[in-house]
PDB file of N, CA and C in Angstrom:
ATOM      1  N   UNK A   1       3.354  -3.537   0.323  1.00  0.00           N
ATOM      2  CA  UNK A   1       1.955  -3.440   0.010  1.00  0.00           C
ATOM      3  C   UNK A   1       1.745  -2.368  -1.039  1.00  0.00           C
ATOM      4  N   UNK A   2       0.462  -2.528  -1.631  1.00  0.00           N
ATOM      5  CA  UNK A   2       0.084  -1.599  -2.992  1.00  0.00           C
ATOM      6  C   UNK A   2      -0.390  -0.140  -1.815  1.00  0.00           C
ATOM      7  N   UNK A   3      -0.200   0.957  -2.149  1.00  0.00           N
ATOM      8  CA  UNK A   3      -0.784   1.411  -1.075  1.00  0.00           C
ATOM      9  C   UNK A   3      -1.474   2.419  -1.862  1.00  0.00           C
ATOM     10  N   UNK A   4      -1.638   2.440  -3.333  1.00  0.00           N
ATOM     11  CA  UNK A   4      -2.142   3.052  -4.263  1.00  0.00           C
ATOM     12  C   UNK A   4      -1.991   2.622  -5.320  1.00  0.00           C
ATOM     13  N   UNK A   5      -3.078   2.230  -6.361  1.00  0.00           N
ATOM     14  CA  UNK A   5      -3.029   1.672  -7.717  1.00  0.00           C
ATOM     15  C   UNK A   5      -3.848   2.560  -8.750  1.00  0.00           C
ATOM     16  N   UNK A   6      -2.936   2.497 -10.188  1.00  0.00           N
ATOM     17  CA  UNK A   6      -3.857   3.655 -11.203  1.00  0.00           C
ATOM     18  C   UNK A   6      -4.643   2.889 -11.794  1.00  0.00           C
ATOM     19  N   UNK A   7      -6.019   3.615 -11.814  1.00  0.00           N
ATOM     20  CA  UNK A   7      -7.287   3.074 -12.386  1.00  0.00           C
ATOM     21  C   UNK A   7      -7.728   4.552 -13.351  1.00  0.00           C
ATOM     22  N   UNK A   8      -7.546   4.405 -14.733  1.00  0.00           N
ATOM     23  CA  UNK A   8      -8.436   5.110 -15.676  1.00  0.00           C
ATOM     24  C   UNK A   8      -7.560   5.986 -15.629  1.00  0.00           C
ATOM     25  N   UNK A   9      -5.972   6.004 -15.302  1.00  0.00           N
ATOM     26  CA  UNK A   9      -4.938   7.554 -15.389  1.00  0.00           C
ATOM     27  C   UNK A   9      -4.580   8.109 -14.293  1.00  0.00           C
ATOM     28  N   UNK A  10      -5.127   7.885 -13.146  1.00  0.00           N
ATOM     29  CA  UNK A  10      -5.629   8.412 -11.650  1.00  0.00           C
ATOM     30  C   UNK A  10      -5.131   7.195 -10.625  1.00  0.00           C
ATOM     31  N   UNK A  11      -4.777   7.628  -9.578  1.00  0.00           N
ATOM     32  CA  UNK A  11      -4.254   7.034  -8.430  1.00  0.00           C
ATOM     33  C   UNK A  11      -5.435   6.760  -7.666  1.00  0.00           C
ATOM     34  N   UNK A  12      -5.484   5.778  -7.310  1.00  0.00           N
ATOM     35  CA  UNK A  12      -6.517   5.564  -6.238  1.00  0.00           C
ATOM     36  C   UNK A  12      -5.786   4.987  -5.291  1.00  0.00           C
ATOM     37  N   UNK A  13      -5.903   5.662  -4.216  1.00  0.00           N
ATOM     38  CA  UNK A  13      -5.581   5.150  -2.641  1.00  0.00           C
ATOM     39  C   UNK A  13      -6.055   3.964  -1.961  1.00  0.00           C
ATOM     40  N   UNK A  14      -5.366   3.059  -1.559  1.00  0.00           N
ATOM     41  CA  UNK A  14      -5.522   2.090  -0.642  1.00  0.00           C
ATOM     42  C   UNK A  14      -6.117   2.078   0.611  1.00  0.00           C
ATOM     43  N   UNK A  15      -5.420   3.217   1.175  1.00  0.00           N
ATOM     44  CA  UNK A  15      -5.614   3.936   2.325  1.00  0.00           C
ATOM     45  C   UNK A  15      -5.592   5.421   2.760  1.00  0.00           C
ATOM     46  N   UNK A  16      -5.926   5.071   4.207  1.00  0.00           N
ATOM     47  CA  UNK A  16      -6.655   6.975   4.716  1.00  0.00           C
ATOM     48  C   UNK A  16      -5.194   7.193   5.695  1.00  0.00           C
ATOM     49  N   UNK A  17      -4.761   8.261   5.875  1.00  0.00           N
ATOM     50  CA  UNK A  17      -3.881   8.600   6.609  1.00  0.00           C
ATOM     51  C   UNK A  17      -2.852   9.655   6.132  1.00  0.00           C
ATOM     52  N   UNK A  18      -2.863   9.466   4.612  1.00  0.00           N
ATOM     53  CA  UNK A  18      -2.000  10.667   4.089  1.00  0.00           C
ATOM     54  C   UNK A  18      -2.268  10.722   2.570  1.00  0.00           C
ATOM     55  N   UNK A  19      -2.190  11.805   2.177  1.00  0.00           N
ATOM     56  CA  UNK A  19      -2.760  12.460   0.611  1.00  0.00           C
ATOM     57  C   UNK A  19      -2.161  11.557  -0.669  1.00  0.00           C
ATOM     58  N   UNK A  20      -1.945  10.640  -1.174  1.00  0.00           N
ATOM     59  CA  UNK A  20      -0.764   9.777  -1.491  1.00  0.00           C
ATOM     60  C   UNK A  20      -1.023   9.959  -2.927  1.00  0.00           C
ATOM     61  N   UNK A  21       0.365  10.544  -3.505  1.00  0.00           N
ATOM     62  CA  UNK A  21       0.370  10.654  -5.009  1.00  0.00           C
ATOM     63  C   UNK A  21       1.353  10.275  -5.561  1.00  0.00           C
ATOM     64  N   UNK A  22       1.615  10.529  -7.176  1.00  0.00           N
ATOM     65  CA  UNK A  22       2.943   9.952  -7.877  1.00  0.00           C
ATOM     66  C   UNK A  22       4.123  10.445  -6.984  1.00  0.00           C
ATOM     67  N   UNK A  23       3.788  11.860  -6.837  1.00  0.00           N
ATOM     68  CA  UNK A  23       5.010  13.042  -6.389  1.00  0.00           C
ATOM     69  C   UNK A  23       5.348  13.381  -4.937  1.00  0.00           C
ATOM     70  N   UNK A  24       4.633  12.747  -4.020  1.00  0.00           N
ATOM     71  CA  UNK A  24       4.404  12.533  -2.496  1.00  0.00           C
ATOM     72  C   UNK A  24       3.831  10.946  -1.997  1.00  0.00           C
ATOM     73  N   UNK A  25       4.705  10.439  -1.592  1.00  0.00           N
ATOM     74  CA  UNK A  25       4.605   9.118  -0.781  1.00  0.00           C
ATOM     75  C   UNK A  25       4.961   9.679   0.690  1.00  0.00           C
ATOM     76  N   UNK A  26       4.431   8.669   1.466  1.00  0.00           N
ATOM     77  CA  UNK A  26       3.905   9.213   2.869  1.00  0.00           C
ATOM     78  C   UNK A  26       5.435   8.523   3.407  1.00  0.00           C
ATOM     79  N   UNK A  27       5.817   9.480   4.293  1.00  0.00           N
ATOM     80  CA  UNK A  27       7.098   9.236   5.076  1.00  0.00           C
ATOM     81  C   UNK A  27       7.324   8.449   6.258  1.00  0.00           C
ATOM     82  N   UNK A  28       8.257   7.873   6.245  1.00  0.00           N
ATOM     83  CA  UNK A  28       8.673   6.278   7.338  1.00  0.00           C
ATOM     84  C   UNK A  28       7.920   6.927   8.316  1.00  0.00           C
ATOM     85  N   UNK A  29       7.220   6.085   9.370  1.00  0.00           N
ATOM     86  CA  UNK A  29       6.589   6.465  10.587  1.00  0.00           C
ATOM     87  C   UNK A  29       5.588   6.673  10.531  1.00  0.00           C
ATOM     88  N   UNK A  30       4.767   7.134   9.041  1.00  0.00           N
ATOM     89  CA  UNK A  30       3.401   7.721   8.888  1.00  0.00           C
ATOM     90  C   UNK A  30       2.320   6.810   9.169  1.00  0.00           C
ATOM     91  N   UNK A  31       1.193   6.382   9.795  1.00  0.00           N
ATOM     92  CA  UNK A  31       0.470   5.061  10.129  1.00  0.00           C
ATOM     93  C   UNK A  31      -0.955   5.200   9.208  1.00  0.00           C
ATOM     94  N   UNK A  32      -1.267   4.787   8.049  1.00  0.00           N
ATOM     95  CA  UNK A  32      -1.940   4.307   7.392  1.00  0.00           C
ATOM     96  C   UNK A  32      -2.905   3.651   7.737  1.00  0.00           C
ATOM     97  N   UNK A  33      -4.195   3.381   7.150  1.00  0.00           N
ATOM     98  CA  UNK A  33      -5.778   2.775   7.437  1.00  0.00           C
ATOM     99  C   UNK A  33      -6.168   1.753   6.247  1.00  0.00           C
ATOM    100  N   UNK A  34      -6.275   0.764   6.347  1.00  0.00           N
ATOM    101  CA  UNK A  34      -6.640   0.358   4.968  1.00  0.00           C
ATOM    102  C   UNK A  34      -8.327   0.492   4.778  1.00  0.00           C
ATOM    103  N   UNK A  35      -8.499   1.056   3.567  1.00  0.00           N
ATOM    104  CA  UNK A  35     -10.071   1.052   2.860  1.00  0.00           C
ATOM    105  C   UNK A  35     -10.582   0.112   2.188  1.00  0.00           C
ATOM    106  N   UNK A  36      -9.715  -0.820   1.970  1.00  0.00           N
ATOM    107  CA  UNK A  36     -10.649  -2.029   1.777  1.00  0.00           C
ATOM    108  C   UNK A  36      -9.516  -3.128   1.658  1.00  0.00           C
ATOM    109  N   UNK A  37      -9.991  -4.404   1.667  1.00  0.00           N
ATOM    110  CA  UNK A  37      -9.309  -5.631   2.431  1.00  0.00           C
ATOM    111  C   UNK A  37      -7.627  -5.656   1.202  1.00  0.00           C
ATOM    112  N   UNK A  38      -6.735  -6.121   1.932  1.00  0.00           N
ATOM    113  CA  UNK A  38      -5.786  -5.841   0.589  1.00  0.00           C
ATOM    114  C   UNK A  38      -4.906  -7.209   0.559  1.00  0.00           C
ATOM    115  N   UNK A  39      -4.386  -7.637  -0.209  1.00  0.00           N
ATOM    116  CA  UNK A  39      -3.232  -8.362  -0.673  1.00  0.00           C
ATOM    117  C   UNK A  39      -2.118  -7.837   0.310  1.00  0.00           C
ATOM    118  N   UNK A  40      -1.151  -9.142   1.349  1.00  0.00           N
ATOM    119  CA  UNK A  40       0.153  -8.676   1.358  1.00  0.00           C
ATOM    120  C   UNK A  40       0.816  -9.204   0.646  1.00  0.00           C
ATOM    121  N   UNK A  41       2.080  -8.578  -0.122  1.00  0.00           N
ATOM    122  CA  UNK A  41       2.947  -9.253  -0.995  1.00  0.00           C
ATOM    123  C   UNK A  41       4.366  -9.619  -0.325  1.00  0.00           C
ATOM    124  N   UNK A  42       5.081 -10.633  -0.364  1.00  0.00           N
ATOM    125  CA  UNK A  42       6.616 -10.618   0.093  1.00  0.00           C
ATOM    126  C   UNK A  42       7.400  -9.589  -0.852  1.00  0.00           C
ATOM    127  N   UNK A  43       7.382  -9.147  -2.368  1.00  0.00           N
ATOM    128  CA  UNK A  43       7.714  -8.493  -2.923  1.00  0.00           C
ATOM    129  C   UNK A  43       6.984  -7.819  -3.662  1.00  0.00           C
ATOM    130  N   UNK A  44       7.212  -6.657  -4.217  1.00  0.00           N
ATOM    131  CA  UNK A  44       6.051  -5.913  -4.923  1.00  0.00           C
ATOM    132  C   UNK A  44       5.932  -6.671  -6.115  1.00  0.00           C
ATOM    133  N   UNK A  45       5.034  -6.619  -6.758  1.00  0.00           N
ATOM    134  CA  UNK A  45       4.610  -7.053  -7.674  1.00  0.00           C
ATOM    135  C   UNK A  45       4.580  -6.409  -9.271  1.00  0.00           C
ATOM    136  N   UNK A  46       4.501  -7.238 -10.379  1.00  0.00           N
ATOM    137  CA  UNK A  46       4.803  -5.963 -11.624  1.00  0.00           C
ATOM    138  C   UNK A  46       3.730  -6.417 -11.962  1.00  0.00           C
ATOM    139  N   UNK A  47       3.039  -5.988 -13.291  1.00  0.00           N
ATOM    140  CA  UNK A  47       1.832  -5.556 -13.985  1.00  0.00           C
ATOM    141  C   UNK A  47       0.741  -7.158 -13.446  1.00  0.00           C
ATOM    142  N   UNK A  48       1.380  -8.248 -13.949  1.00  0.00           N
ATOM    143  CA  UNK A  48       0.734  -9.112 -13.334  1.00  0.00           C
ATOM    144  C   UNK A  48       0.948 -10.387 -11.733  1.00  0.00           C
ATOM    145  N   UNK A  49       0.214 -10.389 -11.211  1.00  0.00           N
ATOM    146  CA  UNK A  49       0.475 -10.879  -9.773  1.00  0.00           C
ATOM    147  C   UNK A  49       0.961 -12.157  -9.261  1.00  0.00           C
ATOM    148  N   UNK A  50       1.753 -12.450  -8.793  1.00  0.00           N
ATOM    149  CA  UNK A  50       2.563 -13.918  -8.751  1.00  0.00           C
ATOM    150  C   UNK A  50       1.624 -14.406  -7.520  1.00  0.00           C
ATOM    151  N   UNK A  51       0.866 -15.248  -7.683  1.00  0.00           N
ATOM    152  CA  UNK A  51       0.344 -15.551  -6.263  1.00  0.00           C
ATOM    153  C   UNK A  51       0.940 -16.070  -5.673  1.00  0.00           C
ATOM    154  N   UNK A  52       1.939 -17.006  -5.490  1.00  0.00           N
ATOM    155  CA  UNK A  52       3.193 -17.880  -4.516  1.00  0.00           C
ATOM    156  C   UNK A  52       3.791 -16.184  -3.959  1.00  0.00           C
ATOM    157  N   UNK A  53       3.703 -15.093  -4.496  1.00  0.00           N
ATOM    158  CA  UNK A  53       4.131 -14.515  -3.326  1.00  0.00           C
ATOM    159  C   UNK A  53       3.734 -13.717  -2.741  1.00  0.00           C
ATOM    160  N   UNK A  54       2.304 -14.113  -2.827  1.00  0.00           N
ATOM    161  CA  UNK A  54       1.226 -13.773  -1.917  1.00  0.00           C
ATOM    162  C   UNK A  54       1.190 -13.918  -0.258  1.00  0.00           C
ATOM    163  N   UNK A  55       1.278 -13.269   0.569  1.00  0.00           N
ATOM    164  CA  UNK A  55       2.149 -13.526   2.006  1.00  0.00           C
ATOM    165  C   UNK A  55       0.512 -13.811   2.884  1.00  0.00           C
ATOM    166  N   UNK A  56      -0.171 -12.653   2.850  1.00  0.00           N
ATOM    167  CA  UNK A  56      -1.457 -12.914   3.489  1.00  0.00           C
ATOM    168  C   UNK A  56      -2.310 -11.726   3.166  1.00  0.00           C
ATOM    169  N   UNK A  57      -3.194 -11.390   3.871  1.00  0.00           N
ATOM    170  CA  UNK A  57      -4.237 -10.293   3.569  1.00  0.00           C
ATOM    171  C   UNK A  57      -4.182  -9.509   4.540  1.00  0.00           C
ATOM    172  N   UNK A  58      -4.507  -8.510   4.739  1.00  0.00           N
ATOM    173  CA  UNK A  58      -4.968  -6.897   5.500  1.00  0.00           C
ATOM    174  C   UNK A  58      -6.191  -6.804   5.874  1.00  0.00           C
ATOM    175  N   UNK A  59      -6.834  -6.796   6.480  1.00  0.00           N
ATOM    176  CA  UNK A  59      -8.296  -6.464   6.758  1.00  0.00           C
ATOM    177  C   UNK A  59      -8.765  -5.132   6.205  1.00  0.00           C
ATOM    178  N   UNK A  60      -9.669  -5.046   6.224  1.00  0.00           N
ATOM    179  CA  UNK A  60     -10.237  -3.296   5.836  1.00  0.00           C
ATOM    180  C   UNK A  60     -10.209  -2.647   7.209  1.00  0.00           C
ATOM    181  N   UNK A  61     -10.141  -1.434   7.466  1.00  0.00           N
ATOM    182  CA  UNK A  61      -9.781  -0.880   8.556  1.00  0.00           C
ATOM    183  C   UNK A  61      -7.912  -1.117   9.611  1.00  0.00           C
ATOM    184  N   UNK A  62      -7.595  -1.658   9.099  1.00  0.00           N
ATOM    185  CA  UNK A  62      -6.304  -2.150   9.698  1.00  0.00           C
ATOM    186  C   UNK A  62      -4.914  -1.249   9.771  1.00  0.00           C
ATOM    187  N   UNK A  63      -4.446  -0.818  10.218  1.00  0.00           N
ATOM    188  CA  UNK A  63      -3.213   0.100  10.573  1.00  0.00           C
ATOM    189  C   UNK A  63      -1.928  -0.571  10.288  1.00  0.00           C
ATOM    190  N   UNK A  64      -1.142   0.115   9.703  1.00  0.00           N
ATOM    191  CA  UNK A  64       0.143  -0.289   9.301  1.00  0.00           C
ATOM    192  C   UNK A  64       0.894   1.313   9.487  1.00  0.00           C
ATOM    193  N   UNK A  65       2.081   1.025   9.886  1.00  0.00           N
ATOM    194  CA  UNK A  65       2.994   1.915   9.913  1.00  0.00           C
ATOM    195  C   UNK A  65       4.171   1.540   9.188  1.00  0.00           C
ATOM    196  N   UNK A  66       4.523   2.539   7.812  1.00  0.00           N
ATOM    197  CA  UNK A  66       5.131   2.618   7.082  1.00  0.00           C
ATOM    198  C   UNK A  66       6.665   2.802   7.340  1.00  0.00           C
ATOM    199  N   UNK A  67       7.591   1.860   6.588  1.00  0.00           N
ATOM    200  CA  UNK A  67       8.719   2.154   6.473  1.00  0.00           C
ATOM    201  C   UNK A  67       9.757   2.278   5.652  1.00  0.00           C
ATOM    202  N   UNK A  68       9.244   2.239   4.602  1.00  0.00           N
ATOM    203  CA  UNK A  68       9.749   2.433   3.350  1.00  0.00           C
ATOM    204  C   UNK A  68       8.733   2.440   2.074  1.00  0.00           C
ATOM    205  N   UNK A  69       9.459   3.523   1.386  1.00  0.00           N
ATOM    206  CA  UNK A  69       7.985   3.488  -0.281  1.00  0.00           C
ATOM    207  C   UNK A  69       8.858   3.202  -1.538  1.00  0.00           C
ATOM    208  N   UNK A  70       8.066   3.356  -2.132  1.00  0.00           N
ATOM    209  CA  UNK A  70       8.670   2.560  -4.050  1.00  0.00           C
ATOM    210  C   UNK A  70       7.893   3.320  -4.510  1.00  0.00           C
ATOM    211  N   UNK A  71       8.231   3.935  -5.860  1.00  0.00           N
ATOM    212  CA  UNK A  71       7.072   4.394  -7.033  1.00  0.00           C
ATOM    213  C   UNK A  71       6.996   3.374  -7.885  1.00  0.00           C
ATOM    214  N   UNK A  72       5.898   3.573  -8.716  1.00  0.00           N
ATOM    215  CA  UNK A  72       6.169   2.147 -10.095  1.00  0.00           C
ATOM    216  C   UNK A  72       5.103   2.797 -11.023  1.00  0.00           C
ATOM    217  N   UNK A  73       4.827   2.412 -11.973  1.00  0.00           N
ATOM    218  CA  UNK A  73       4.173   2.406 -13.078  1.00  0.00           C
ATOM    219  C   UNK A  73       3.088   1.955 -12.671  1.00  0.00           C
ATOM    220  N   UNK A  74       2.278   1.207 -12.424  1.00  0.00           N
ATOM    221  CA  UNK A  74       0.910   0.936 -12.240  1.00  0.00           C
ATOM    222  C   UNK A  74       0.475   0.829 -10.471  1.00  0.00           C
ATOM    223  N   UNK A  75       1.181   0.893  -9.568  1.00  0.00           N
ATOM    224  CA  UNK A  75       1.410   0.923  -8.280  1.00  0.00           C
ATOM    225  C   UNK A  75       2.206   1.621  -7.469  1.00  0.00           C
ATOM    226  N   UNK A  76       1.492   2.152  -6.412  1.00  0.00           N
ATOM    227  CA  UNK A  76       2.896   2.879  -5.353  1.00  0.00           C
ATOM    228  C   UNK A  76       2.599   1.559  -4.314  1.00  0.00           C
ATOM    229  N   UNK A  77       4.341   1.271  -3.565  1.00  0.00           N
ATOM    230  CA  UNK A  77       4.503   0.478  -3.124  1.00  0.00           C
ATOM    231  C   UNK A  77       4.687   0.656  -1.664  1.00  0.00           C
ATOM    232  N   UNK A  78       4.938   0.483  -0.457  1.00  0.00           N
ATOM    233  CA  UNK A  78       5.086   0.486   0.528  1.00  0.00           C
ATOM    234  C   UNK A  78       5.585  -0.655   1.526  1.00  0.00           C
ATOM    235  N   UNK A  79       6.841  -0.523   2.181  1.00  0.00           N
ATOM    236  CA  UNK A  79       7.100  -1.718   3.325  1.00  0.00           C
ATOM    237  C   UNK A  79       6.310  -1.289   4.343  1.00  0.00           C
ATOM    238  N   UNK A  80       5.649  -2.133   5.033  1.00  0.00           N
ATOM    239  CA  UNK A  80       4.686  -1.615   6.262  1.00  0.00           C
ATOM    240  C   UNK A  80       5.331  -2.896   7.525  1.00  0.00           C
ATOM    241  N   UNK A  81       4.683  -2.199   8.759  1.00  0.00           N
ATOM    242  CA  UNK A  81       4.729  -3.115   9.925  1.00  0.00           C
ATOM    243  C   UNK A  81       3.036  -2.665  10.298  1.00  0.00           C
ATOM    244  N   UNK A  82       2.363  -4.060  10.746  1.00  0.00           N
ATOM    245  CA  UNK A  82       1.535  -3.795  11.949  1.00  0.00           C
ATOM    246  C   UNK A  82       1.759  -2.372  13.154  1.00  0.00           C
ATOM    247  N   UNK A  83       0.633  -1.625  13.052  1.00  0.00           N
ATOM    248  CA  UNK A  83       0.412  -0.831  13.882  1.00  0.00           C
ATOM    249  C   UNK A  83      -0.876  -0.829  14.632  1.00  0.00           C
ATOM    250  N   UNK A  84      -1.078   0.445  15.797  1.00  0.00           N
ATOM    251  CA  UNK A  84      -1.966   0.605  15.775  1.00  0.00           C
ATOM    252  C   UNK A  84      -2.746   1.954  15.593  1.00  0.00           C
ATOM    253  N   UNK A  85      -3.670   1.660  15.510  1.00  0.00           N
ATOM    254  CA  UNK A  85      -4.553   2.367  14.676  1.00  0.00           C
ATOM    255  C   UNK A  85      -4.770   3.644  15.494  1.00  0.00           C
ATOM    256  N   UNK A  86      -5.030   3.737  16.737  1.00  0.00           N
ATOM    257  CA  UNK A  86      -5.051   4.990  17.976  1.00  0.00           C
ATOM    258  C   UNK A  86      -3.661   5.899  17.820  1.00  0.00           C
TER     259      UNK A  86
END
């Protein structure tokens, strides 16, 4: 999942749960919130979006617990599992 995308030079966060920048990605175990409804991808995606590998969607508010991150150029990436949110 995108768990942060740059808009205007600047990172904007996906989600609430940890401070998420170029230089700090949130560590395996950390459980994440999504802020608004998101794309799941089977693979990350590059500048433009393959929809065939488009897997399903995230709700807004929804918990994922992280298990692996990626940096990239226009996206920070994240493997997530279903969590919960408590």
């Amino acid at each position: 999942m995108a768990i942060s995308r740059r808009q205007s030079g600047s990172w904007v966060p996906n989600f609430t749960g940890y401070a998420i920048s170029d230089t700090s990605l949130p560590p395996a175990g950390t459980v994440l919130s999504a802020k608004i409804m998101l794309p799941v991808w089977s693979e990350p995606q590059s500048a433009a979006n393959d929809p065939s590998k488009m897997h399903s969607r995230l709700p807004s508010g929804a918990c994922v617990r992280v298990l692996a991150t990626r940096g990239g150029s226009g996206r920070l990436w994240a493997e997530v599992a279903p969590a919960s949110c408590s």
